[in-house]
N, C-alpha and C. Protein backbone atom coordinates (compact mmCIF):
# COMPACT_ATOMS: atom_id res chain seq x y z
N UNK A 1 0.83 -1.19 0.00
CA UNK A 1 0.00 0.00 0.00
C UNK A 1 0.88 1.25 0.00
N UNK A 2 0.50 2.38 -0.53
CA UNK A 2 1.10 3.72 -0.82
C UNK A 2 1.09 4.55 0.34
N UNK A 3 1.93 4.87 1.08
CA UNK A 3 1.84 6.41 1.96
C UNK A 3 2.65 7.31 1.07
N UNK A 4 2.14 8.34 2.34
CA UNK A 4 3.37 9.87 1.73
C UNK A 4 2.95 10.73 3.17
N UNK A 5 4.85 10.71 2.96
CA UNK A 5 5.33 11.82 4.08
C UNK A 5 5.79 13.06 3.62
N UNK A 6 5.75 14.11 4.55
CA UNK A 6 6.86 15.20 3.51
C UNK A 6 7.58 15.62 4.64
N UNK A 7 8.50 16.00 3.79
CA UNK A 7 10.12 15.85 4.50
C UNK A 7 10.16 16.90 3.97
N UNK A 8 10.72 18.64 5.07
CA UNK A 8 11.29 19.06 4.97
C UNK A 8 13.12 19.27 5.27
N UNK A 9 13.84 19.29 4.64
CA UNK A 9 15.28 19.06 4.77
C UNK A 9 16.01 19.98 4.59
N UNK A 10 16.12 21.51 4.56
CA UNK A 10 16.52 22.25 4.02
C UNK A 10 16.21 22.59 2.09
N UNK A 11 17.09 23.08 1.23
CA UNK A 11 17.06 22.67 -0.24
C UNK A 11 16.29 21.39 -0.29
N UNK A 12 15.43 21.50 -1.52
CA UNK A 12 14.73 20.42 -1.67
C UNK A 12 15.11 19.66 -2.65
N UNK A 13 15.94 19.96 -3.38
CA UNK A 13 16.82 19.09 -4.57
C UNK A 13 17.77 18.20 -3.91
N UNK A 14 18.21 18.14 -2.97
CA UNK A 14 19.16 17.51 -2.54
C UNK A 14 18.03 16.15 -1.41
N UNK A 15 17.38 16.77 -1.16
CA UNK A 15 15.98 15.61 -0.25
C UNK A 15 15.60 14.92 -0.92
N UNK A 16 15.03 15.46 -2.30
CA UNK A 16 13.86 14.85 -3.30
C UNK A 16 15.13 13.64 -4.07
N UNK A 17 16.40 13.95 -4.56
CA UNK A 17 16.84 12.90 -4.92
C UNK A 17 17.43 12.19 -3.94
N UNK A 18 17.77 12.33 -3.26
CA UNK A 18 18.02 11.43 -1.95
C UNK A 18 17.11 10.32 -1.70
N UNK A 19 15.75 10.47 -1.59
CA UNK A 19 14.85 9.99 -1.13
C UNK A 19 14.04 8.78 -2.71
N UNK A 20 14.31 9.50 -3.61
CA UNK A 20 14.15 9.37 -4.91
C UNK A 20 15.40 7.44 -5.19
N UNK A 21 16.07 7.78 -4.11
CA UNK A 21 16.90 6.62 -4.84
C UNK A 21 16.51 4.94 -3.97
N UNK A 22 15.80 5.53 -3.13
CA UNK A 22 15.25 4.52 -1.85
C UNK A 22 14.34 3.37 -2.72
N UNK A 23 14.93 2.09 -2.42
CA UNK A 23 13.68 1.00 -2.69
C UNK A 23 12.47 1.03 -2.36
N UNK A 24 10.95 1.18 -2.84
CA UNK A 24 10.37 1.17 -2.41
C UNK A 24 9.44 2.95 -2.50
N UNK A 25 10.22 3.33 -2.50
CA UNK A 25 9.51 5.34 -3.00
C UNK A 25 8.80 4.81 -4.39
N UNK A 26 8.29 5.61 -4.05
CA UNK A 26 7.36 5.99 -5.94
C UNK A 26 7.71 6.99 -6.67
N UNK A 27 7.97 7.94 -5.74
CA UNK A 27 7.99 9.53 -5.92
C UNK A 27 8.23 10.38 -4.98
N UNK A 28 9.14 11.33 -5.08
CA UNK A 28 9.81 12.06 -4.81
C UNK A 28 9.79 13.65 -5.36
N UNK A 29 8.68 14.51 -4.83
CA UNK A 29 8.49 15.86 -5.35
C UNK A 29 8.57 16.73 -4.55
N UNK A 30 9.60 17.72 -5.03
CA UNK A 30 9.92 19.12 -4.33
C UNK A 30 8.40 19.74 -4.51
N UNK A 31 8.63 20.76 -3.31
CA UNK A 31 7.67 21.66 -3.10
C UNK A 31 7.57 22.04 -2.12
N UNK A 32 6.05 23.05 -2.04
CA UNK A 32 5.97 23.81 -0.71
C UNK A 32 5.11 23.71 0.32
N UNK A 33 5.62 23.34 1.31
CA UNK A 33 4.53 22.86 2.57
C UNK A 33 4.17 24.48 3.61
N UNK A 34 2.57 24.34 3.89
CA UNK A 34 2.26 24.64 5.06
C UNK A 34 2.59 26.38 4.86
N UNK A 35 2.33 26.28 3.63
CA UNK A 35 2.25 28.08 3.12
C UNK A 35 0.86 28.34 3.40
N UNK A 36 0.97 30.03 3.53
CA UNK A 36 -0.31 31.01 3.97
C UNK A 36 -0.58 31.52 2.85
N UNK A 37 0.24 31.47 1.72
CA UNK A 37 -0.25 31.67 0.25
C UNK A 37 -0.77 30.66 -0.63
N UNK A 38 -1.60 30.73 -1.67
CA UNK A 38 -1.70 29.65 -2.33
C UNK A 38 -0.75 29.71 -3.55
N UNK A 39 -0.81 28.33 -3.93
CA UNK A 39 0.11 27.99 -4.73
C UNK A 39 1.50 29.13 -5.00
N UNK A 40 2.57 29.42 -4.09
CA UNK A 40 3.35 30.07 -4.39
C UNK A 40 4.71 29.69 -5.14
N UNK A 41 5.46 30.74 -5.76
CA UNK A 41 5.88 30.43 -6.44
C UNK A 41 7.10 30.24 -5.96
N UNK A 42 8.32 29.98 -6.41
CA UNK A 42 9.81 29.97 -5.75
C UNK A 42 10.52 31.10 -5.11
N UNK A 43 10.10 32.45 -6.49
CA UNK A 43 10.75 33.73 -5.91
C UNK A 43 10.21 34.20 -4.85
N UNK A 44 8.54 33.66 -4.58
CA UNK A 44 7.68 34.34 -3.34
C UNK A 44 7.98 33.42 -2.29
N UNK A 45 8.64 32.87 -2.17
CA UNK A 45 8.95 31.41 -1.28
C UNK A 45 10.34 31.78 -0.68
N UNK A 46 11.05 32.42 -1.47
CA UNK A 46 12.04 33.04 -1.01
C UNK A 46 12.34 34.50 -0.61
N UNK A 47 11.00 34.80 -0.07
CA UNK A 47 10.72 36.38 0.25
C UNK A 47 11.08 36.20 2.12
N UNK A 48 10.60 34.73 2.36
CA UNK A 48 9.78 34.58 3.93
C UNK A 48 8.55 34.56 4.32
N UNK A 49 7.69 35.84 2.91
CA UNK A 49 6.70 35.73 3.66
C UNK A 49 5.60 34.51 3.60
N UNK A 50 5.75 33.54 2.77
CA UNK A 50 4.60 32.80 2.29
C UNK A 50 4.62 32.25 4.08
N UNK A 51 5.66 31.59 4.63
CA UNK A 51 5.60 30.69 5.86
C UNK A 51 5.84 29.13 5.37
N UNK A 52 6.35 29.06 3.71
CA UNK A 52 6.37 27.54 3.15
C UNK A 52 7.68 27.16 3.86
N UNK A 53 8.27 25.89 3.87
CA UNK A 53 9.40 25.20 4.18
C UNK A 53 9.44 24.30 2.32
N UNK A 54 10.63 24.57 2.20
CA UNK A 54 10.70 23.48 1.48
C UNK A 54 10.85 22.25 1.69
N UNK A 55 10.42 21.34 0.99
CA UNK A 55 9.39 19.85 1.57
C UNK A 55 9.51 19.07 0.36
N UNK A 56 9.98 18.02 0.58
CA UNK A 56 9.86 16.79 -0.46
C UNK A 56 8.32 16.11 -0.16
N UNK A 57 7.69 15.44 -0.75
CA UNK A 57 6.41 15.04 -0.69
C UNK A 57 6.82 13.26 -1.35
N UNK A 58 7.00 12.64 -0.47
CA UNK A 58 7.36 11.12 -0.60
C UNK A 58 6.63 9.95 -0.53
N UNK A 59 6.34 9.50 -1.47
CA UNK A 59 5.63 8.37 -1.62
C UNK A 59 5.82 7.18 -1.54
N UNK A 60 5.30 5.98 -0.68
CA UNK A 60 6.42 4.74 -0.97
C UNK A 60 5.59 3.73 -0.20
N UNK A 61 6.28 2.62 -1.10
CA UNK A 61 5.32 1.26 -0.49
C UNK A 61 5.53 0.71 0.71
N UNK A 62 4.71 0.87 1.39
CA UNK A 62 4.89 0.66 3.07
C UNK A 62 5.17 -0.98 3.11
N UNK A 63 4.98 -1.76 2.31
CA UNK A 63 5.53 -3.27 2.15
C UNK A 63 6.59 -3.17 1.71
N UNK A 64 7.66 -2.29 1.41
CA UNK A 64 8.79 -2.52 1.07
C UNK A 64 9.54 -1.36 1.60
N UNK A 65 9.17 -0.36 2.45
CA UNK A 65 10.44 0.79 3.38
C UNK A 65 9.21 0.79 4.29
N UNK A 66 9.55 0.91 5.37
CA UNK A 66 8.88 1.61 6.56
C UNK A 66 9.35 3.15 6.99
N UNK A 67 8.17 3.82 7.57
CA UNK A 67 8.08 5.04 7.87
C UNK A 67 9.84 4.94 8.66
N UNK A 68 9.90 4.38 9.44
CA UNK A 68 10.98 4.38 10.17
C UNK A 68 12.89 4.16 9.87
N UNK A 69 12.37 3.51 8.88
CA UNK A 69 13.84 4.07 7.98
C UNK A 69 14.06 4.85 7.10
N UNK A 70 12.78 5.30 6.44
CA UNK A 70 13.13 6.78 5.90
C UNK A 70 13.09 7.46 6.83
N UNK A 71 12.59 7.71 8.13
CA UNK A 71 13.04 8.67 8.65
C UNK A 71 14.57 8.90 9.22
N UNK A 72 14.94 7.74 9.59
CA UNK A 72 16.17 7.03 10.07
C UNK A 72 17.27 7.90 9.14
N UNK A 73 16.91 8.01 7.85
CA UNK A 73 17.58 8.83 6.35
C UNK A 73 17.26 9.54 6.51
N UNK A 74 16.14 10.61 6.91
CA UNK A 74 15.98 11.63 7.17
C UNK A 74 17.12 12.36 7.91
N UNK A 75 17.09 11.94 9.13
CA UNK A 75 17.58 12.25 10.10
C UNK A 75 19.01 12.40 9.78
N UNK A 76 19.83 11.94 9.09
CA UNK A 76 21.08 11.81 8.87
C UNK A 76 21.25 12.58 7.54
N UNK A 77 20.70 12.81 7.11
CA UNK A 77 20.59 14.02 6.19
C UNK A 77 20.80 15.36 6.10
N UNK A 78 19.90 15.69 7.79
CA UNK A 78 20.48 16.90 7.80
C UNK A 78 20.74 16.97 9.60
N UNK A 79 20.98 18.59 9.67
CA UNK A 79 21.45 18.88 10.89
C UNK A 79 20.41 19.22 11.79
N UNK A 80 19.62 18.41 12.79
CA UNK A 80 18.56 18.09 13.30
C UNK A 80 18.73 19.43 14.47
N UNK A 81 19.66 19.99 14.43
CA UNK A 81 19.55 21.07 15.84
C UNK A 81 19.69 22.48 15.28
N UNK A 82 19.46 22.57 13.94
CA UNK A 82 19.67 23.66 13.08
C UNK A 82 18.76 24.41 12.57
N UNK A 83 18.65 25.78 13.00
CA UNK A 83 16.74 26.41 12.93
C UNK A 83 16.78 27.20 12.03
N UNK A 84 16.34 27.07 10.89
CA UNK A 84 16.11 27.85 9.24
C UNK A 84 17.15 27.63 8.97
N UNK A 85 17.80 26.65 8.95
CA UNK A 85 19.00 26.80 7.81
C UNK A 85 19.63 25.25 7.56
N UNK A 86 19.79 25.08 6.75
CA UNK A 86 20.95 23.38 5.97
C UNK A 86 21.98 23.68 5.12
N UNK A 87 22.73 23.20 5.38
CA UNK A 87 24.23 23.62 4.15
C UNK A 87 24.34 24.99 4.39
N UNK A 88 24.24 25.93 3.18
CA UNK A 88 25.10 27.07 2.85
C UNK A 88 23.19 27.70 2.69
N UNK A 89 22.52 26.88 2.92
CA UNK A 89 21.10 27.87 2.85
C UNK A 89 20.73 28.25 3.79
N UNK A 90 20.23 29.53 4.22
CA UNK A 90 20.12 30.33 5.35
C UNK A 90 18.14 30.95 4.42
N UNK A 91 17.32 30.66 5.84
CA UNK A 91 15.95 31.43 5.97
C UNK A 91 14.93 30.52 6.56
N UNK A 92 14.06 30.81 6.83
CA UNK A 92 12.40 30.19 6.91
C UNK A 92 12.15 29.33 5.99
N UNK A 93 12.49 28.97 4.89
CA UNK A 93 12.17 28.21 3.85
C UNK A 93 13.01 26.74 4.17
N UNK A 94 13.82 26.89 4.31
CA UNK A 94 15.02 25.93 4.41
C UNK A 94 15.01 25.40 5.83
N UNK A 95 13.84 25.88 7.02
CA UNK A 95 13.69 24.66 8.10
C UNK A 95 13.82 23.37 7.84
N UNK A 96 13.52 22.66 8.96
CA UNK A 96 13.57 21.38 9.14
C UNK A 96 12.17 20.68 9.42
N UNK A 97 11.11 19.69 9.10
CA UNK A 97 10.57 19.53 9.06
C UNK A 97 9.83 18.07 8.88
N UNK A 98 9.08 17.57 9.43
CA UNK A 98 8.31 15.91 8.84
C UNK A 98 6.59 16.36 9.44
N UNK A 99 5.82 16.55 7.98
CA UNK A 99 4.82 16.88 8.03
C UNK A 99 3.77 15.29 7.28
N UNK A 100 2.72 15.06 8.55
CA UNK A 100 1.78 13.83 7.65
C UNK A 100 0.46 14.19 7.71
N UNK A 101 -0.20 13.10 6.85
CA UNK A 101 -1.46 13.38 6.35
C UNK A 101 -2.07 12.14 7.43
N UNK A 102 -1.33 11.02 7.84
CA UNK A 102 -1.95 10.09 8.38
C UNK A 102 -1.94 10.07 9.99
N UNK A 103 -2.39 9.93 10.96
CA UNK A 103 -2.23 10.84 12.27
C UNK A 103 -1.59 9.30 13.40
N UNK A 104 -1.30 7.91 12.26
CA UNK A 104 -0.97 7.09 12.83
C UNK A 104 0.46 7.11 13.15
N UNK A 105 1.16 7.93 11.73
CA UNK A 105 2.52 8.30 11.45
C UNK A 105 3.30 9.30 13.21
N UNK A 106 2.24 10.10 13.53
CA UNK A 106 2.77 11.01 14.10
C UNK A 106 3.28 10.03 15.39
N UNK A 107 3.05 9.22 15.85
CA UNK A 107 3.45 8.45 16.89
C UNK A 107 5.17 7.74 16.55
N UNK A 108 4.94 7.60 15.28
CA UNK A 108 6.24 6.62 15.17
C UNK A 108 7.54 8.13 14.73
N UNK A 109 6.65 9.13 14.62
CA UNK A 109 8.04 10.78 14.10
C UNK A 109 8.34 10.77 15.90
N UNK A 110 7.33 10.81 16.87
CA UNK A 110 7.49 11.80 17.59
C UNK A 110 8.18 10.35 18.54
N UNK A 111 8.32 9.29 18.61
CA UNK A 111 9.22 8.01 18.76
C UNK A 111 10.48 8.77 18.61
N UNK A 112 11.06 8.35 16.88
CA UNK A 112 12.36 8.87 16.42
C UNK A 112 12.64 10.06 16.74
N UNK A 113 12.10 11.08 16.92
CA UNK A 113 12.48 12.21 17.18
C UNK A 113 13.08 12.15 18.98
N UNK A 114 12.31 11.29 19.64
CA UNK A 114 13.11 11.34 20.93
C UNK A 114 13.95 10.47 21.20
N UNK A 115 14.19 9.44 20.57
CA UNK A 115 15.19 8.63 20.23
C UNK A 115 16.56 9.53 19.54
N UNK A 116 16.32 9.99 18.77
CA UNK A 116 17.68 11.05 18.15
C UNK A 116 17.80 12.40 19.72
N UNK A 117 16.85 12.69 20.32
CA UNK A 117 17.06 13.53 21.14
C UNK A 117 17.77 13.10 21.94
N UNK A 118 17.92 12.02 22.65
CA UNK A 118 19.09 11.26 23.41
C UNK A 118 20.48 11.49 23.09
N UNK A 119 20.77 11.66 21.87
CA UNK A 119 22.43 11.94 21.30
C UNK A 119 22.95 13.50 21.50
N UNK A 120 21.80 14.51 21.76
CA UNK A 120 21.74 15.96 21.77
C UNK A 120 21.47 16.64 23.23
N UNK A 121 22.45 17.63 23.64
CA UNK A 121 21.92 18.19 24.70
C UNK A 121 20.75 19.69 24.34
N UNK A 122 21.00 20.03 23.21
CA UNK A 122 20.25 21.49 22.37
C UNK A 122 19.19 20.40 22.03
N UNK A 123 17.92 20.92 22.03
CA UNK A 123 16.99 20.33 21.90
C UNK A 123 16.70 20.05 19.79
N UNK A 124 16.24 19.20 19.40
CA UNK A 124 15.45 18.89 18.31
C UNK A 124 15.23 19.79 17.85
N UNK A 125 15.52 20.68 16.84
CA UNK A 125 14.77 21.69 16.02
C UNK A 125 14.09 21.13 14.66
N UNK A 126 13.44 19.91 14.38
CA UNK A 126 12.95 19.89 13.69
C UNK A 126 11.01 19.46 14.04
N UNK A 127 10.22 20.71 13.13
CA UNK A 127 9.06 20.27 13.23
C UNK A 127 8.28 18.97 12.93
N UNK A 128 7.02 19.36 13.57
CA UNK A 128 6.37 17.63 13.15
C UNK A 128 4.72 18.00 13.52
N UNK A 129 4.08 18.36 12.87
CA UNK A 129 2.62 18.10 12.45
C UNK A 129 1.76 17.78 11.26
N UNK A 130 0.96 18.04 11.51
CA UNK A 130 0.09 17.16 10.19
C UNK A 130 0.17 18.23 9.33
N UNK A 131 0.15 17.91 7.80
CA UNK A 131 0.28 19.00 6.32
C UNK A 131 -0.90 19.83 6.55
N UNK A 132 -1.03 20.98 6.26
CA UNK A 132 -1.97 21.74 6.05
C UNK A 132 -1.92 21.68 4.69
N UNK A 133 -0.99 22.00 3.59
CA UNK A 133 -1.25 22.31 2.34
C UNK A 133 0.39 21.92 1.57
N UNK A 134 0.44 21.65 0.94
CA UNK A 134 1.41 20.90 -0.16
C UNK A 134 1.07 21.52 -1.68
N UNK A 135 2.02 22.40 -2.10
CA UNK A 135 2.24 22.82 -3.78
C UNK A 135 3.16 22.41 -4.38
N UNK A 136 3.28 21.79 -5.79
CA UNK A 136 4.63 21.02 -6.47
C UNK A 136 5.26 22.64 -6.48
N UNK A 137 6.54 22.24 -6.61
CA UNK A 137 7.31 23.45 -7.09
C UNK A 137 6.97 23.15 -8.54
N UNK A 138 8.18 24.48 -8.88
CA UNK A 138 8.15 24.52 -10.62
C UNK A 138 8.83 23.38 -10.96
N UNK A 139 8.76 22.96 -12.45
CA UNK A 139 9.21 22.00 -13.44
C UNK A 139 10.77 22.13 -12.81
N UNK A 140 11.35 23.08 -13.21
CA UNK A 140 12.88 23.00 -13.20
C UNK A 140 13.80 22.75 -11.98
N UNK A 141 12.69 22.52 -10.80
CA UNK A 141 13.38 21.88 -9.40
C UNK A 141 12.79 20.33 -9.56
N UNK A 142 11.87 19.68 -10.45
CA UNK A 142 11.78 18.55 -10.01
C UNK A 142 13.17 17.26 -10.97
N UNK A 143 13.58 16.66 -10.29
CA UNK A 143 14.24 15.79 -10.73
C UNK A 143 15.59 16.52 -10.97
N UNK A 144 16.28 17.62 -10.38
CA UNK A 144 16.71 18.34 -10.88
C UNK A 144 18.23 17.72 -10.10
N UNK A 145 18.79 17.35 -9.81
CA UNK A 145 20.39 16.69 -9.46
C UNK A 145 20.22 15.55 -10.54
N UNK A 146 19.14 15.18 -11.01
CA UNK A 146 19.14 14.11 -12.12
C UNK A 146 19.86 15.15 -13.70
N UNK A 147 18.41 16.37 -13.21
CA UNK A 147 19.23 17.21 -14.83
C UNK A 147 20.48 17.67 -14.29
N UNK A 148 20.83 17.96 -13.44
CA UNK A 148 22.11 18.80 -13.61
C UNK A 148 23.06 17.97 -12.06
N UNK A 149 23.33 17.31 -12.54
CA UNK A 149 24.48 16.36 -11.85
C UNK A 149 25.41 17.21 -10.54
N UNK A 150 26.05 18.14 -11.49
CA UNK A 150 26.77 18.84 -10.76
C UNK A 150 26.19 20.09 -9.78
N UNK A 151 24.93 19.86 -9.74
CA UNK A 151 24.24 21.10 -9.10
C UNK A 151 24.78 21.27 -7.27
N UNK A 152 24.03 22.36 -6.98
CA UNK A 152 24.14 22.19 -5.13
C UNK A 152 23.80 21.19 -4.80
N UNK A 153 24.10 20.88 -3.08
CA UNK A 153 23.22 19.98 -2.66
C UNK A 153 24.35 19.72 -1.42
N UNK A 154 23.53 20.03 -0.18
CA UNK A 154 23.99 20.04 0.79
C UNK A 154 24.04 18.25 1.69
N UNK A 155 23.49 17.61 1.11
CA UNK A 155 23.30 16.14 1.44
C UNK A 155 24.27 15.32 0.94
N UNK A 156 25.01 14.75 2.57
CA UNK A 156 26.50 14.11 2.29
C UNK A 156 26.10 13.02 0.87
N UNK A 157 27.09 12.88 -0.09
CA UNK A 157 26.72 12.24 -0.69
C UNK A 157 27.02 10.48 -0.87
N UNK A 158 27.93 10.06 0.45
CA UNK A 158 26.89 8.97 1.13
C UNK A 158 26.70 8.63 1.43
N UNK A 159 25.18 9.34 1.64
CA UNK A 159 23.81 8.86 2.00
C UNK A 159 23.47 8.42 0.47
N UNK A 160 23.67 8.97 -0.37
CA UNK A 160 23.10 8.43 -1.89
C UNK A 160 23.48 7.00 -2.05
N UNK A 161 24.16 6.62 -1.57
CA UNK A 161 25.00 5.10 -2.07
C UNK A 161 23.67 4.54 -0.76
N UNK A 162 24.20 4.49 0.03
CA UNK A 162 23.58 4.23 1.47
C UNK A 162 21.69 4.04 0.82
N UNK A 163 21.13 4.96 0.67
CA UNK A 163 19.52 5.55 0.07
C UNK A 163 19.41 3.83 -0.61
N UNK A 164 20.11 3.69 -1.73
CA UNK A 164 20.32 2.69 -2.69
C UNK A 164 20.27 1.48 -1.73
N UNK A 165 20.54 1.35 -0.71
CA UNK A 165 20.49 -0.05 0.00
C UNK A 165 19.66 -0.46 1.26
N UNK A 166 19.01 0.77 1.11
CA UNK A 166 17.51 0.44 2.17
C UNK A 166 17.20 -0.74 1.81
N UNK A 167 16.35 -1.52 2.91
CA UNK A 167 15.88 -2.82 2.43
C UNK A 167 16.25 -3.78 2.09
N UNK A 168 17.69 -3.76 1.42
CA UNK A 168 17.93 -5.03 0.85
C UNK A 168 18.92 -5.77 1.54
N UNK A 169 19.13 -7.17 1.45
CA UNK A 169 19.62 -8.14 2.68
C UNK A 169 21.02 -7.95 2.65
């Protein structure tokens, strides 16, 4: 059966293929979570004011990854004590984030989340409630470390090798 989580991670090109390489995903789409605008666009996304995070929107067969090791990848992805900012990106957009639609999920985030809090004396800075609203970004962020190889991307790269071996024995 199909879920979907969204993962905010900072940059969303570097989440969306990350997550994109996992056994078991379907799909992997940048975009904007939990904006006060509708459908906004990238340049208005990068004003502050919408209130979006950028957010991968992840899909995947719960018979073949569990919520709990993508988050597990989540987590090691980025810098879990770090408030508006990942890599070299600095703002409101670029929080940290795991937003669901299913309210069974929130038990097994707010699990891992205090499980990783054990390794930290600065508390967890990453959010966790249910989606209010989800917009694809534009065309030219989706799949986009696929078009352009050499692009940014603040996500050690590996975790990409690593992504590739979820699941398998």
């Amino acid at each position: 059966m199909n879920k979907t989580i969204y993962l905010a991670g900072g940059c969303f090109w570097g989440t969306a293929h990350l997550f994109s390489l996992v056994p078991g995903v379907v799909s992997a789409t940048a975009g904007y979570a939990n904006s006060i605008v509708e459908n906004p666009s990238y340049k208005l996304v990068c004003t502050g004011i919408t209130n979006a995070a950028e957010t991968v929107m992840v899909v995947y067969n719960d018979q073949k990854v569990s919520l709990s090791s993508l988050l597990s990848l989540y987590f090691r992805s980025i810098d879990p004590l770090s408030i508006n900012r990942q890599g070299g990106d600095i703002g409101t957009q670029y929080r940290t984030g795991i937003y669901y639609t299913d309210s069974a999920d929130s038990a097994v985030i707010e699990s891992q989340i205090a499980a990783l809090q054990t390794h930290y004396d600065k508390p967890i800075a990453v959010e966790h409630s249910p989606l209010i609203n989800f917009y694809p970004a534009e065309e030219y962020h989706q799949d986009y470390l696929y078009k352009n190889p050499d692009g940014y991307c603040h996500v050690d790269p590996i975790l990409f090798r690593e992504a590739r071996e979820i699941g398998k024995p």
